[in-house]
Structures are given as C-alpha cells and as structure tokens.
Protein backbone atom coordinates (compact mmCIF):
# COMPACT_ATOMS: atom_id res chain seq x y z
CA UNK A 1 -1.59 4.89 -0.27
CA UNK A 2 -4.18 7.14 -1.37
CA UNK A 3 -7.55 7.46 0.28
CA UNK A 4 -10.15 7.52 -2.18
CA UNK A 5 -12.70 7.98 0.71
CA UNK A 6 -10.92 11.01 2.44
CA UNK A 7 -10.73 12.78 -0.51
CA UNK A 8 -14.43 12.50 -2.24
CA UNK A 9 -15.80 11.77 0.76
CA UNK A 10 -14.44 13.18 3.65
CA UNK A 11 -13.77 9.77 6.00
CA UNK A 12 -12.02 10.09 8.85
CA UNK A 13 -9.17 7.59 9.17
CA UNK A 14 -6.62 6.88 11.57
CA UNK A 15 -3.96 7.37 9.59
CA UNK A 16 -5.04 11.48 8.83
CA UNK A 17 -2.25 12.66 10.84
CA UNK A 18 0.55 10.19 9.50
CA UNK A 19 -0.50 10.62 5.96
CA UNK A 20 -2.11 13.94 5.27
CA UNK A 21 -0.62 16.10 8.68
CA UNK A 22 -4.48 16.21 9.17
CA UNK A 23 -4.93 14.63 12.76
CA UNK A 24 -6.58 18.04 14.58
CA UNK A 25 -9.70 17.56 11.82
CA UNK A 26 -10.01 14.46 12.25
CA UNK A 27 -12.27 12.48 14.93
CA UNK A 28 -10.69 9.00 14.78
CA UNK A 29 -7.48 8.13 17.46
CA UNK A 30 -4.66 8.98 15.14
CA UNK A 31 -1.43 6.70 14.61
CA UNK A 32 0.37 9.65 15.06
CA UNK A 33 -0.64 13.71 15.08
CA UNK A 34 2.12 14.26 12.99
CA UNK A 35 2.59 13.81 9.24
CA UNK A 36 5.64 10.89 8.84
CA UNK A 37 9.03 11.36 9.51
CA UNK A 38 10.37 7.78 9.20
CA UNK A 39 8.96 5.32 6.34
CA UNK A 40 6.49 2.51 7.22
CA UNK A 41 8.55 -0.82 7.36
CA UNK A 42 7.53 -4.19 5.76
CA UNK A 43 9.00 -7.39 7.00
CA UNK A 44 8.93 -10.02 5.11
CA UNK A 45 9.54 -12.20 8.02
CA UNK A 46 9.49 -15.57 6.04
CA UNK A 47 9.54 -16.74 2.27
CA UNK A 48 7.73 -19.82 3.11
CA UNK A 49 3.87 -19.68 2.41
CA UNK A 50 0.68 -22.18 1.97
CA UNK A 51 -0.44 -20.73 -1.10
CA UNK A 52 1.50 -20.28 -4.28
CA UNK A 53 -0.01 -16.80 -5.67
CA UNK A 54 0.54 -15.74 -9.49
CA UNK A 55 1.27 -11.86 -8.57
CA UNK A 56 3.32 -12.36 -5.31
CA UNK A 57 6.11 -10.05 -5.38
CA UNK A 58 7.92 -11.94 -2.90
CA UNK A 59 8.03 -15.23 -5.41
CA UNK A 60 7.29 -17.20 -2.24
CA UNK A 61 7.14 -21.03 -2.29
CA UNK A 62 6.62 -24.27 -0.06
CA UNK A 63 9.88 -23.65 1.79
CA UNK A 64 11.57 -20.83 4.06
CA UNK A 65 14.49 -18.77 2.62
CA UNK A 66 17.83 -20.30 3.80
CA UNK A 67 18.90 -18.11 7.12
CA UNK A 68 15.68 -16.17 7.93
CA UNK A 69 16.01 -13.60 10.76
CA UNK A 70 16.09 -15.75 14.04
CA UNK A 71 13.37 -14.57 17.01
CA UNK A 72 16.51 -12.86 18.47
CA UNK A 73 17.30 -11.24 15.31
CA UNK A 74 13.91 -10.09 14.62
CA UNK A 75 13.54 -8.57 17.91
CA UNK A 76 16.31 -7.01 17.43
CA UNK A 77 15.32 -5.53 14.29
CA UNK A 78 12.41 -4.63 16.17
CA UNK A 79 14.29 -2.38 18.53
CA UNK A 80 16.24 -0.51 15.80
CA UNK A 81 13.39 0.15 14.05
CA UNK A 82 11.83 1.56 17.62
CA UNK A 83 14.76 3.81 18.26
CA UNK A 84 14.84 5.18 14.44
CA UNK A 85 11.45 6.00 14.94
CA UNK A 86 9.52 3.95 12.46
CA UNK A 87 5.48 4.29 13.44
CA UNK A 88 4.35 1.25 11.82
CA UNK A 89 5.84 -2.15 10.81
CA UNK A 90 3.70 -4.58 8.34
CA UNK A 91 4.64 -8.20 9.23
CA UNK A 92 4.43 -10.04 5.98
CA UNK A 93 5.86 -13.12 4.11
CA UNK A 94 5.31 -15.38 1.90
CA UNK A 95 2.85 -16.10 4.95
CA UNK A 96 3.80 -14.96 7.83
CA UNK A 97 1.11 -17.31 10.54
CA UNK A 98 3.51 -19.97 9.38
CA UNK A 99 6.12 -18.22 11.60
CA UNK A 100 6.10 -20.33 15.21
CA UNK A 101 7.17 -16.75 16.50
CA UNK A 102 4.92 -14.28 15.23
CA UNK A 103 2.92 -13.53 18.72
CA UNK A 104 5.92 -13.00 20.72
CA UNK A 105 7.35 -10.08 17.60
CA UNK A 106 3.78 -8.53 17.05
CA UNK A 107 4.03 -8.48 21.11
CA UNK A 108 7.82 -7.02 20.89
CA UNK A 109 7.23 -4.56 18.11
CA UNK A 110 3.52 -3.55 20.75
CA UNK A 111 6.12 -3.32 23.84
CA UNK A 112 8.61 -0.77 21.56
CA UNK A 113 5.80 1.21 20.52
CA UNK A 114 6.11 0.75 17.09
CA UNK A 115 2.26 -0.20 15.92
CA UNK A 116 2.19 -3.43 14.71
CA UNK A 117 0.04 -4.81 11.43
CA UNK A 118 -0.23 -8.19 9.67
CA UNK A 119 -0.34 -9.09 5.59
CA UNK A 120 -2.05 -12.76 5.24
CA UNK A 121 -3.85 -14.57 2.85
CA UNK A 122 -6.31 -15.20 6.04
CA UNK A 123 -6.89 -18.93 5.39
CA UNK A 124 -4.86 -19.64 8.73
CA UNK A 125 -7.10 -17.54 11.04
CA UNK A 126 -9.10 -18.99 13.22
CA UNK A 127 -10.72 -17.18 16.03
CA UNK A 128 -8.53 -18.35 18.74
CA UNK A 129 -5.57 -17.84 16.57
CA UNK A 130 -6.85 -14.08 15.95
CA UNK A 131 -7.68 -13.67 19.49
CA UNK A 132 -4.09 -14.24 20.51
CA UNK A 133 -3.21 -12.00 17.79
CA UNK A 134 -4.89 -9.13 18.83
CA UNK A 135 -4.09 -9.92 22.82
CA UNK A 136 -0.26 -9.31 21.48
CA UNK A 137 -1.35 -5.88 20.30
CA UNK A 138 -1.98 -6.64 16.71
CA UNK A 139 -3.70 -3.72 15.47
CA UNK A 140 -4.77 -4.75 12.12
CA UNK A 141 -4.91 -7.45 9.73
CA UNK A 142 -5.40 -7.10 5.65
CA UNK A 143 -6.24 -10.20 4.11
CA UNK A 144 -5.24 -10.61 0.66
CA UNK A 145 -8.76 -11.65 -2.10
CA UNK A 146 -8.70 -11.56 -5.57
CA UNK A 147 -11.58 -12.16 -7.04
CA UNK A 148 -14.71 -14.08 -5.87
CA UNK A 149 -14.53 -17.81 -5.73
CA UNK A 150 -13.27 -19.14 -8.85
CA UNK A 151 -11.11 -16.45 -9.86
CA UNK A 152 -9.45 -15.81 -6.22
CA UNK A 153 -8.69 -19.66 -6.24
CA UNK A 154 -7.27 -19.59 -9.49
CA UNK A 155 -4.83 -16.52 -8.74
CA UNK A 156 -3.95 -17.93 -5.57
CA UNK A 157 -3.47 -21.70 -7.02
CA UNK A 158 -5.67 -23.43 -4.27
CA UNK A 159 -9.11 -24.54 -4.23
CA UNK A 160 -10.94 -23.22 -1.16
CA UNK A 161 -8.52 -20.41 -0.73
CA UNK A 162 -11.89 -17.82 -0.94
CA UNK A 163 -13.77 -19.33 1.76
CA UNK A 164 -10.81 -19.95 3.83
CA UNK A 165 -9.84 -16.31 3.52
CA UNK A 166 -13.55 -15.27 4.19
CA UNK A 167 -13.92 -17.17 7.14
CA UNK A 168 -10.33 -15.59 8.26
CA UNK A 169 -11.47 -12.43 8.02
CA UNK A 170 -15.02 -13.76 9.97
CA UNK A 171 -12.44 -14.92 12.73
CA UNK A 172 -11.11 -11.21 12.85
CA UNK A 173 -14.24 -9.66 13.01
CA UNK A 174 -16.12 -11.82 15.68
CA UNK A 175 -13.04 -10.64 18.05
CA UNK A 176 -12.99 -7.15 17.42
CA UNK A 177 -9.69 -7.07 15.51
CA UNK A 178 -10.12 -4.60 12.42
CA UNK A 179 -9.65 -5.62 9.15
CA UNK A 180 -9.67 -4.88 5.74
CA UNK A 181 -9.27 -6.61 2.19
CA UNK A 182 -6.24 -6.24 -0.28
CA UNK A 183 -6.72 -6.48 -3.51
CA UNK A 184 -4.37 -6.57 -6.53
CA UNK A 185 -5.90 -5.43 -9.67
CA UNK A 186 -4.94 -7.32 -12.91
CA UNK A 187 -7.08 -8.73 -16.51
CA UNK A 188 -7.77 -11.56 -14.36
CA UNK A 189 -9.55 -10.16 -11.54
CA UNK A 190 -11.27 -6.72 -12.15
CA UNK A 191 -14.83 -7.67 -13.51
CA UNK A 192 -15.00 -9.40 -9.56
CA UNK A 193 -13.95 -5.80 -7.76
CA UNK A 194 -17.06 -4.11 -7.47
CA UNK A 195 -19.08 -7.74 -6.31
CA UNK A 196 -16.10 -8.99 -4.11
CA UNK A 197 -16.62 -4.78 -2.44
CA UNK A 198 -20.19 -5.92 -1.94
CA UNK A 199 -20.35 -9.17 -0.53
CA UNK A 200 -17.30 -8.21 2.03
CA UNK A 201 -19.41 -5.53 3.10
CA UNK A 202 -22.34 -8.01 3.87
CA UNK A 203 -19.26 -9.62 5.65
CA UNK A 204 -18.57 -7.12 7.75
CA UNK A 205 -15.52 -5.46 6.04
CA UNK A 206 -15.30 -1.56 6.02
CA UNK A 207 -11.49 -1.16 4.38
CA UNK A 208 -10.32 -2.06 0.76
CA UNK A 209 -7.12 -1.84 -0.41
CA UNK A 210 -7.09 -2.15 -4.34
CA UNK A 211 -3.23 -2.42 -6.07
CA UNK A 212 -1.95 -2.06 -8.79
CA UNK A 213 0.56 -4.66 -10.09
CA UNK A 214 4.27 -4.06 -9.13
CA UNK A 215 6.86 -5.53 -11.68
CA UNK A 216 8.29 -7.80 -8.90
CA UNK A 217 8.64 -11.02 -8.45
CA UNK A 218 6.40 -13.14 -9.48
CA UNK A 219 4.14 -10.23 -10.76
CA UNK A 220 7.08 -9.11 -13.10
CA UNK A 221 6.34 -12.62 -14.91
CA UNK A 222 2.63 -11.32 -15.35
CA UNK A 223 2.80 -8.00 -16.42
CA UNK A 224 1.17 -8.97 -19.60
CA UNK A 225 -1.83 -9.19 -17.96
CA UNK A 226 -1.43 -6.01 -16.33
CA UNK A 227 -4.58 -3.26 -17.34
CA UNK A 228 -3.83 -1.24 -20.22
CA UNK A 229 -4.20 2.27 -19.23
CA UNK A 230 -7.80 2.60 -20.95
CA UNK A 231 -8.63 -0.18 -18.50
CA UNK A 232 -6.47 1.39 -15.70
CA UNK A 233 -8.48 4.55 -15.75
CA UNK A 234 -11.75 2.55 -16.15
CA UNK A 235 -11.40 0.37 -13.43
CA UNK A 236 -9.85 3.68 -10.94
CA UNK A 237 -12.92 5.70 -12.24
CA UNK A 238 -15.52 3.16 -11.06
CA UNK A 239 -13.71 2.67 -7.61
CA UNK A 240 -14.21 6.29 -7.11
CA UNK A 241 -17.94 5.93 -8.47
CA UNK A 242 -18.67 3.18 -5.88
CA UNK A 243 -17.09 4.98 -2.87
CA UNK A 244 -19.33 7.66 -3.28
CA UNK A 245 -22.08 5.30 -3.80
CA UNK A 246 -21.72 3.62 -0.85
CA UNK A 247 -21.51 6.67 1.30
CA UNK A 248 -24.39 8.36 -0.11
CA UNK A 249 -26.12 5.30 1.27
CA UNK A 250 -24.78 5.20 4.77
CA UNK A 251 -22.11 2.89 4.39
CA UNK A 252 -18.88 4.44 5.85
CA UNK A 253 -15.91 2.27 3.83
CA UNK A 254 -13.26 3.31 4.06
CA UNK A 255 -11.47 2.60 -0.03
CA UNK A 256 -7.82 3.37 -1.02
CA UNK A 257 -5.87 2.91 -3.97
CA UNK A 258 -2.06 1.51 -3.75
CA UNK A 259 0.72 1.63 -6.13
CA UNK A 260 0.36 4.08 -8.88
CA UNK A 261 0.27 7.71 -8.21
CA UNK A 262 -1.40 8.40 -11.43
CA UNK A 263 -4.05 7.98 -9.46
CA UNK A 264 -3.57 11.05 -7.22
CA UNK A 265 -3.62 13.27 -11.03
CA UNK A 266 -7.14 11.33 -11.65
CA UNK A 267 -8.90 11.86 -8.36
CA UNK A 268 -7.94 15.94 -8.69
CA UNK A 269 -9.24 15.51 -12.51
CA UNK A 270 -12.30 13.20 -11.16
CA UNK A 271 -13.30 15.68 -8.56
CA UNK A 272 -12.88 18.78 -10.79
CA UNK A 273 -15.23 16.84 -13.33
CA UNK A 274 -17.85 15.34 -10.89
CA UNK A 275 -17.68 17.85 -7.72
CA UNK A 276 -16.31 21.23 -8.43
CA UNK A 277 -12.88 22.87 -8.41
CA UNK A 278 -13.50 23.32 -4.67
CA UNK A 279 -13.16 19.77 -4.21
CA UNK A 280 -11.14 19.45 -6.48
CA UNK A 281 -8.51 22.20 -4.75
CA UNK A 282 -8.76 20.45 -1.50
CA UNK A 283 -8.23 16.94 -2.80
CA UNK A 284 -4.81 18.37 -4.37
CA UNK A 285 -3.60 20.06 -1.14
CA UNK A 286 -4.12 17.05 0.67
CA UNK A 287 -2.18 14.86 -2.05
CA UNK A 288 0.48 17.51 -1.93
CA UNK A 289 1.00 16.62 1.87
CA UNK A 290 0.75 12.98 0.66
CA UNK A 291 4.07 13.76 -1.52
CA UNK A 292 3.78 10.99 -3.85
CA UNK A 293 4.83 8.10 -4.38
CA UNK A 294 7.00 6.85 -1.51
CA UNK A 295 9.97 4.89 -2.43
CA UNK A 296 13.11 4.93 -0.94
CA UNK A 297 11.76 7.83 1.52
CA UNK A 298 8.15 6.64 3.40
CA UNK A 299 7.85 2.95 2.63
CA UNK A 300 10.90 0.63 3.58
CA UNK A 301 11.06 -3.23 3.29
CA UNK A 302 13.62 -5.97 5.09
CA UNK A 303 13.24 -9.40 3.47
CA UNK A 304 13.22 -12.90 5.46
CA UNK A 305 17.13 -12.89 5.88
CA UNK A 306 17.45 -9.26 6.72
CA UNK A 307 18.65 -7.48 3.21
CA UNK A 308 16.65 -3.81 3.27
CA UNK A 309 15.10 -2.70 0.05
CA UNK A 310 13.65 0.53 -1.18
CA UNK A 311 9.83 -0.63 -1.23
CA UNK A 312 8.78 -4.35 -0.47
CA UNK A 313 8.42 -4.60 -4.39
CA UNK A 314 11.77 -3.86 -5.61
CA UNK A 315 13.46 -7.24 -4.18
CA UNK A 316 15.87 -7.03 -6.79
CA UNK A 317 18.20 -4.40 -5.41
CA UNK A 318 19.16 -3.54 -1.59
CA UNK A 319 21.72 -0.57 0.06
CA UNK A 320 22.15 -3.02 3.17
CA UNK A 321 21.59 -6.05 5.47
CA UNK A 322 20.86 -5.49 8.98
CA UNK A 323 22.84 -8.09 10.28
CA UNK A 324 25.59 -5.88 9.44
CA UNK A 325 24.55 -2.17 9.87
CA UNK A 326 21.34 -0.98 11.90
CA UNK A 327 18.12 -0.45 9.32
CA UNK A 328 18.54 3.69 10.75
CA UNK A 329 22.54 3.36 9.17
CA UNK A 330 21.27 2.17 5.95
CA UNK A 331 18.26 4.26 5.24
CA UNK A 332 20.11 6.98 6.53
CA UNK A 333 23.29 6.69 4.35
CA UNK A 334 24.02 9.86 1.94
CA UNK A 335 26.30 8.37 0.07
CA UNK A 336 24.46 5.66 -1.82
CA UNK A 337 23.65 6.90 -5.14
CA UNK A 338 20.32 5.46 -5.89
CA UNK A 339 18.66 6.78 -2.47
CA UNK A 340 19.78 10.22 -2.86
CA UNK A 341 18.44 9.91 -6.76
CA UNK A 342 15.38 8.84 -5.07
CA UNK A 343 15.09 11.86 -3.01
CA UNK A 344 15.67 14.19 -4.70
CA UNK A 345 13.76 12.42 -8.16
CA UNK A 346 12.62 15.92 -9.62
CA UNK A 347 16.12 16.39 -10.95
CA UNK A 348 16.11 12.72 -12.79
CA UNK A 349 12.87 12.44 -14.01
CA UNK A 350 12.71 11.91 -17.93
CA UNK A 351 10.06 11.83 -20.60
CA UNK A 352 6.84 12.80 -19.82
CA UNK A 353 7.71 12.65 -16.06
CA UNK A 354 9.79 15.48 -16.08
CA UNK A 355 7.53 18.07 -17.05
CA UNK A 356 3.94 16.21 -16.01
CA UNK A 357 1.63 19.20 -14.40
CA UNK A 358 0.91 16.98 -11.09
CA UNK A 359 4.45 15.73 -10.61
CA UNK A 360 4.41 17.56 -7.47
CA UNK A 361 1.31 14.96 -6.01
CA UNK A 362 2.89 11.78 -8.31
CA UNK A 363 6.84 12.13 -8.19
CA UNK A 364 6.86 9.86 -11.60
CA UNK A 365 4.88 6.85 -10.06
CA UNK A 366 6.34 3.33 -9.65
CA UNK A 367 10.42 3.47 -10.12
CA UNK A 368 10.40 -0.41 -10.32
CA UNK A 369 7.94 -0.12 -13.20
CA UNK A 370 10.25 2.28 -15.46
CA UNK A 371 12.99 0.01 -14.38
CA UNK A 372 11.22 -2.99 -15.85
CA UNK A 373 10.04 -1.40 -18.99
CA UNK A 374 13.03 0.97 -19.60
CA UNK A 375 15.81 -0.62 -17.80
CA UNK A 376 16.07 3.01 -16.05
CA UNK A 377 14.30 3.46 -12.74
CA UNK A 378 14.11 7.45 -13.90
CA UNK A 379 12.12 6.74 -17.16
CA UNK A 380 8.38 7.53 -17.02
CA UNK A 381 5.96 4.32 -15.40
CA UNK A 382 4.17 2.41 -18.03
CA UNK A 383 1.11 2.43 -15.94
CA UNK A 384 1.07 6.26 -16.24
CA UNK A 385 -2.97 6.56 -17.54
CA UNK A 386 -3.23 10.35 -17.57
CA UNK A 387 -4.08 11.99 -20.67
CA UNK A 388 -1.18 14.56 -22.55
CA UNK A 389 -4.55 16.89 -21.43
CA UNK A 390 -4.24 16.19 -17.73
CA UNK A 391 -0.19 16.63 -17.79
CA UNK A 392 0.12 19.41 -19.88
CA UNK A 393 -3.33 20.93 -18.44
CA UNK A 394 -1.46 24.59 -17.31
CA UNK A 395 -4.80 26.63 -17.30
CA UNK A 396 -6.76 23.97 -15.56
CA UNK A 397 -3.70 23.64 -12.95
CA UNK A 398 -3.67 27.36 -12.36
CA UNK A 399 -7.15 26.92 -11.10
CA UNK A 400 -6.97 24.10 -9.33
CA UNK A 401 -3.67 25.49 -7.35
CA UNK A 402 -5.17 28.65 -6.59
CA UNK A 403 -8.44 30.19 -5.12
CA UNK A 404 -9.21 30.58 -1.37
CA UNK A 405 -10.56 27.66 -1.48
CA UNK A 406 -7.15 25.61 -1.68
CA UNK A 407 -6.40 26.53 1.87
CA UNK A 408 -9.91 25.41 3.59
CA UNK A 409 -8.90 22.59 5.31
C-alpha cells in the first residue's frame, strides 16, 4: 500500500511504523514501532460468498470450497502465524460473515497478539453483528464499493448491494469500529471515484483504499476493461488532486493506492511537479523504506483449504499447504526457486524493468500481471504508466536522490 495522504499531505497513520519505520514522528498508536519483519497475512477463510463480484480474485461462488480450514485448523493457523511473528492477519473470503466461526478466530488471532482485520462486502453488518465484532478485538473493517448505486450493483451482480454496504459501514461507525472503503478501479467504475469519496465522507468514512485490478481470478477474465495507462495515470493524478483538496479544507482522509507501484514513480514525479523537489525528496525516502511492491516478501495469503500463496492475487501457484508444514516453514524455505527469484527480483527483472530509474521504490510492479501478459512473472507489468521520461529521467533522479533535504524526516 501506498499512502497518498502521508506523502502529499503529511497524515499520520497507524501503520507509520510498520510501513515507513516512521512510528517516533508520528502521533497516532502505531501497529508496531518497527518497520515489518514478517509479511501481512490474508486468509481467505471461505470461498463461499452472497454476492457474485465481476473482479473477485478469489472467483468465489454460492458454495464453500470442499475441505475449508476447520475452527481447530484455523486456530491453529492462528498460532503459527503468532509465533512467526506476523503483525496483522486480513480475514477475507469469498465473504467471510458467512463463516459461523469468525468471532471466536478474530477473538483467537486478538488473544495471540496478532492484530486482527476484516475484508467484506458489508451488506451482512448490522450493528449488533459489528458490535460483537469489535468486542472480539476486531480492529478494522474495509468494506468493498464500486461505484455508486447502479454501477456498484452491477459489478457486484446484486441489486441493493450499495445500500446494504452503506448501511454496513453505518453499523461500523455508530459502534466505534473504524472503517474504511475498498475500491477496485476498472472502465466500469472510475467516473463514480471522486462522488463515491464524497458521499462516504458525508457518511462518516475517513479511509479509501483504491486498487488496481490484479490478473486473478475472476479479474483475469476482465482485464479488458482494465485502464489503459493514459487512463491509469489520469485517474492516479486526480486521487492525488482530491487528497490534497480535501485536506486543504479540513478534512483529514486518510487515501492510499493498492496494487501497482507505478504509482510510487508518479507521486515522486507528482510532488516534484506540484510541490517542490523538497517534497518530492521526502516522498522518495519514505517509498524507499516502503521497498516496493511486496510479493512473496511483505504480503502473504492462505486460501479456504490452507494452500499459501505469494500475494492473495496469485491463486494460481502455491510453495505449500499448512496442513502439512507450518506457514513460518514455507515462507521461510530457501530452496524454492520462485521465492528466492522474488527476493532477490533486481537480478531477473527484464525490459524496461530492469533498468527503470525508480526500480528501487517499484521492484517491477505486479509479478502476476507480467505473468498474465508475458507468461513470465519477470517481464515488465502492463499497467506500468510511467513515461520512458520518468524511467530514464537520470538528471531529474540525481536531484531528487540528493540534497539535504532527502534526509529531513
């Protein structure tokens, strides 16, 4: 994730110290006051799910996977991931209030001290239901919009699945558990961002997630409607434009952009543009901590019948099941090929990947993307938006990298 708001705007956000070693600056309680050791875990506790969604990456449907992770399993899970020291685990689905379950894990995963956070489409909240949610130690729920009314329903294949999410995220609100909106970002959906931003903050909301489209799943089946980089950079440009917008007016939102690290070249080329070079020096020291995009290293994913994969996009390929090996033996093992390509991505990168000026803040974008488009996960991302300018920029890099400025923190 990238904060749009931290960087242009300064916001302080819990996550400072997990994502940019930046807890001492900051004046919100931290996740952790250290930058992130072990990656952020999705569960996809279920594959079952009320709403049949044209982008899910999951491909979830009316009916759970055969063998899903029993409670006992799941806690289990829930202890290795504890004792491998994973800060934060994302229960997600399909939908995961269909699980009978889910209080007593969110509790579990509260009890182990790993910080637990829900993915849901929100139209199963209800304010008793997100009462008990929180009581277990929930500490934040992202509910999943995509437009405003028509559109949302459309993408999400229900009618009613807007106001039903709305008055989910109401639910959340009236009993003080924080929330935010996520947002995937396709042809179908981005003339709604800015008034679906707008009418969430009359709601209430103060966090928006905005994705870009992952080749998985069902959003591999879509990719034609994916933006076309023009439209990519367009539609990244005016997030940044309303973020500052809305700060300059009092609102504190808090706005961050998920799943393409082209983004992370933009907002250093945004800043330089709008701001000044010492903004713009700052923004790429703090991306630099960032380190890119995080697949196979900071972001992990184990699907409803336990199978681990590299990010919860990339269902298609997995280096272990935990009902056989702990998730710490897996993630941990040096001798599967792909991971330690992964890590150590620099040395594989091709095209205009291997030589791009801010590979050091991007680290060649989405893998699953190149994958789909090249059928080589080391082949430059599709989505890749920035100018042969911006990659091969070498004096405006120089400048940006150095100057006193760079370290003034």
């Amino acid at each position: 994730m990238i904060s749009v708001s931290k960087l242009l705007c300064g916001l302080d956000a819990e996550s400072d110290g997990l994502r940019y070693d930046a807890a001492d600056g900051s004046k919100k309680p931290q996740i952790t006051d250290d930058k992130q050791q072990r990656p952020v875990v999705v569960w996809n506790t279920t594959k079952r799910c009320n709403l049949y969604c044209e982008h899910c990456y999951a491909a979830a449907d009316q009916e759970e996977a055969p063998n899903e992770l029993s409670t006992a399993e799941g806690k289990a899970l829930i202890d290795d991931l504890a004792e491998f020291g994973v800060p934060v685990l994302l229960f997600s689905g399909g939908e995961p209030l269909v699980r009978e379950d889910l209080l007593e894990l969110i509790a579990h995963a509260a009890d182990s001290g790993v910080r637990p956070v829900l993915s849901t489409n929100g139209t199963l909240l209800t304010r008793d239901r997100a009462r008990e949610l929180k009581q277990a130690g929930l500490k934040y729920a992202g509910v999943s919009v995509d437009g405003l009314p028509e559109r949302n329903d459309r993408i999400r294949g229900e009618e009613g699945a807007f106001d039903a999410a709305v008055r989910g995220i109401e639910a959340c609100l009236d009993v003080g558990l924080k929330t935010g909106l996520r947002y995937t970002i396709t042809e179908h959906n981005v003339e709604d961002l800015a008034g679906v931003v707008d009418l969430l903050v009359d709601v209430g909301v103060d966090r928006f997630c905005f994705y870009h489209l992952d080749y998985g799943g069902r959003g591999a089946d879509i990719s034609d409607v994916d933006l076309s980089p023009e439209a990519t950079r367009k539609a990244v440009t005016d997030l940044c434009d309303l973020t500052r917008e809305y700060h300059e007016s009092g609102e504190e939102i808090e706005t961050l952009l998920v799943g393409n690290y082209a983004d992370a070249g933009h907002l250093v080329e945004y800043a330089d543009r709008e701001m000044g070079t010492d903004r713009a020096q700052r923004i790429y020291r703090y991306l630099e901590r960032n380190g890119g995009d995080p697949t196979g290293e900071r972001v992990a994913d184990v699907d409803p019948v336990g199978n681990v994969h590299l990010t919860q996009f990339w269902q298609g390929y997995s280096p272990g099941n935990v009902r056989d090996r702990s998730f710490g033996a897996i993630w941990s093992d040096k001798s599967n090929p792909l991971l330690g390509a992964l890590r150590e991505r620099e040395d594989h990168l091709s095209g205009k990947c291997a030589d791009c000026a801010y590979q050091s803040v991007c680290r060649g974008g989405s893998r699953l993307r190149a994958l789909a488009a090249h059928d080589d996960p080391f082949a430059p991302d599709p989505k890749c938006y920035l100018t042969e300018a911006e990659r091969d920029g070498e004096a405006a890099m120089s400048r940006i990298r150095g100057g006193p400025a760079a370290d003034a923190d």
